[in-house]
C-alpha atoms as a PDB file:
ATOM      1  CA  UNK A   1      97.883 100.348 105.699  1.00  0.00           C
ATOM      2  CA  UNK A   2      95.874  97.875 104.359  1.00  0.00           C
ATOM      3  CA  UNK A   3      95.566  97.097 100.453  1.00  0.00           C
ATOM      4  CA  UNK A   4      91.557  97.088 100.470  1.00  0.00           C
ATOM      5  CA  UNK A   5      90.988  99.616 103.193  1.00  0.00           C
ATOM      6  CA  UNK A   6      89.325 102.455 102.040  1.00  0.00           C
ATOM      7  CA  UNK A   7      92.197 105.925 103.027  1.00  0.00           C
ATOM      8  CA  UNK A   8      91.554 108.761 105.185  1.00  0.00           C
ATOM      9  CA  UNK A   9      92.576 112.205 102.932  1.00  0.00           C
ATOM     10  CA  UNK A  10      95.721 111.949 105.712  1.00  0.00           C
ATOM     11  CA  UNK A  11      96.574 108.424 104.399  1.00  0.00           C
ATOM     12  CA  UNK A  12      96.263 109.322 100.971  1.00  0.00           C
ATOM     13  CA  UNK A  13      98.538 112.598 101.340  1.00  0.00           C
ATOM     14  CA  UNK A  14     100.760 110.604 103.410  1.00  0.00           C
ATOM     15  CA  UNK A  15     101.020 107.668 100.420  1.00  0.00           C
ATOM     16  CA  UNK A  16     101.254 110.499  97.677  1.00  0.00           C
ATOM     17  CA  UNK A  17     104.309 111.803  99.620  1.00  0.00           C
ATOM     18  CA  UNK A  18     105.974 108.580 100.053  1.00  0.00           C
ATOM     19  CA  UNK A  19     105.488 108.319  96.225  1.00  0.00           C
ATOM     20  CA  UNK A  20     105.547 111.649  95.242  1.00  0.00           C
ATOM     21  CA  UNK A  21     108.355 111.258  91.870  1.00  0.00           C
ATOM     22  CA  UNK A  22     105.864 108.403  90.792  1.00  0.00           C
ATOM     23  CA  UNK A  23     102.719 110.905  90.186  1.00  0.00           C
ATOM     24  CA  UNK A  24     102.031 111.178  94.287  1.00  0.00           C
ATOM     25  CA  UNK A  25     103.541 114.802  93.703  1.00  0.00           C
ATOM     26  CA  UNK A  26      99.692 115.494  92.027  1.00  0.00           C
ATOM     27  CA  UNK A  27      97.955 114.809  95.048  1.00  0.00           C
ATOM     28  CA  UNK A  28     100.095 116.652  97.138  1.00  0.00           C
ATOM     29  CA  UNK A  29     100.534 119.860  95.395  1.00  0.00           C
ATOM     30  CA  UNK A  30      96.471 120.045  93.674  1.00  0.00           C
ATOM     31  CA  UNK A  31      94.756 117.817  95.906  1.00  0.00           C
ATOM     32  CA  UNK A  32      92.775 119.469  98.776  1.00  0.00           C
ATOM     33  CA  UNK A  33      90.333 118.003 101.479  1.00  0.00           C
ATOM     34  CA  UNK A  34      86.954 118.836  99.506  1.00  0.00           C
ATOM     35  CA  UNK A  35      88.333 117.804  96.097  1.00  0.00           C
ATOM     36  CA  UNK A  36      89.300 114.116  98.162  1.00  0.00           C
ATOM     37  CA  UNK A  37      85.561 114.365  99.380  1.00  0.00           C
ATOM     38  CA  UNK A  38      83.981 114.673  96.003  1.00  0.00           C
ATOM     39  CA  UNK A  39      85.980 111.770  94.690  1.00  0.00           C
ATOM     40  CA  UNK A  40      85.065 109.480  96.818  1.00  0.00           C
ATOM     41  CA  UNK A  41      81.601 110.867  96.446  1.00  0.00           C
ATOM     42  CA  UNK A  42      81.762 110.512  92.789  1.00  0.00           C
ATOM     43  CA  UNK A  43      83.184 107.445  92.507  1.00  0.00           C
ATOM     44  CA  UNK A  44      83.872 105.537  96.073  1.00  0.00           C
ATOM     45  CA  UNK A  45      86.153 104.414  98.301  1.00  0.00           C
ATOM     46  CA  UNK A  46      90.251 105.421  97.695  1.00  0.00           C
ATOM     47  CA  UNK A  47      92.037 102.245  98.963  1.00  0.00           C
ATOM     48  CA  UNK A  48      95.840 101.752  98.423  1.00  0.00           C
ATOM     49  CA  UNK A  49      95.783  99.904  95.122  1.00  0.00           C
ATOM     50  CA  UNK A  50      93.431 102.589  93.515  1.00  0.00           C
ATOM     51  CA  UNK A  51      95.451 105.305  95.025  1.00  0.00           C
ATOM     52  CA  UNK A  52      98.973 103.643  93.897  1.00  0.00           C
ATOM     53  CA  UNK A  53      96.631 103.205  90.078  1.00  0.00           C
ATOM     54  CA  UNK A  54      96.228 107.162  90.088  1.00  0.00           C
ATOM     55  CA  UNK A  55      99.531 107.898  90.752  1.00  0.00           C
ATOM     56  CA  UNK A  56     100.535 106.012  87.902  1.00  0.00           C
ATOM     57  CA  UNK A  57      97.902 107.154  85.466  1.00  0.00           C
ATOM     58  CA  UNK A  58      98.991 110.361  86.082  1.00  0.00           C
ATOM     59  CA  UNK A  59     103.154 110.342  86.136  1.00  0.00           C
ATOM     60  CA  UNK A  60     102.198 108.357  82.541  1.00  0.00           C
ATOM     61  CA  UNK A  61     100.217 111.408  82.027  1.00  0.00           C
ATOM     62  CA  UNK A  62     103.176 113.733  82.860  1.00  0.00           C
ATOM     63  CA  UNK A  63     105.633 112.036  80.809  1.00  0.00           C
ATOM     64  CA  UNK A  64     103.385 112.256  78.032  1.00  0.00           C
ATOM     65  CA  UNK A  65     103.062 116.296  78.302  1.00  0.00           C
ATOM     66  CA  UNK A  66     106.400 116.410  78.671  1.00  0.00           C
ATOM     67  CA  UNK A  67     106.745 114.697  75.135  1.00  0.00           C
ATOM     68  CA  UNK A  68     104.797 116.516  73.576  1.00  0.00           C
ATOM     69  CA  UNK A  69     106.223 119.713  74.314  1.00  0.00           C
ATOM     70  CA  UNK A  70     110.012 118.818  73.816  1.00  0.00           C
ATOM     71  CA  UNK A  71     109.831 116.466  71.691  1.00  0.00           C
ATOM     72  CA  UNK A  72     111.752 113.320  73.780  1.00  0.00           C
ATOM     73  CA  UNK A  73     110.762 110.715  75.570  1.00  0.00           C
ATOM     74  CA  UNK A  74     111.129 111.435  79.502  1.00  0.00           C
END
């Protein structure tokens, strides 16, 4: 898979899988075909680098839930 190609929603699943306890589990459990559409509708192209940037926003985003309702840093 290359780094500047834009994904299929198959390649994404399949990268939000293979990095699924980095954020990839978001994608894979909320993420379905016409909400992948839209995105790239929205706001263009999913390559592997912007996918791999999502999955990090959002385990960052996870942790920081997590905080805030007990209290610790996870």
């Amino acid at each position: 898979m290359a780094r500047g190609k834009a994904l299929t929603y198959e390649e994404f699943i399949a990268l939000a899988k293979e990095n699924y306890t980095k954020g990839g589990g978001v994608a894979v459990e909320c993420w379905e075909r016409y909400q992948f559409d839209e995105y790239v509708k929205m706001f263009g192209a999913i390559t592997k680098t912007k996918a791999l940037r999502m999955f990090r926003d959002w385990r960052e985003q996870e942790k920081e839930q997590k905080a805030m309702m007990f209290g610790e840093q996870w």
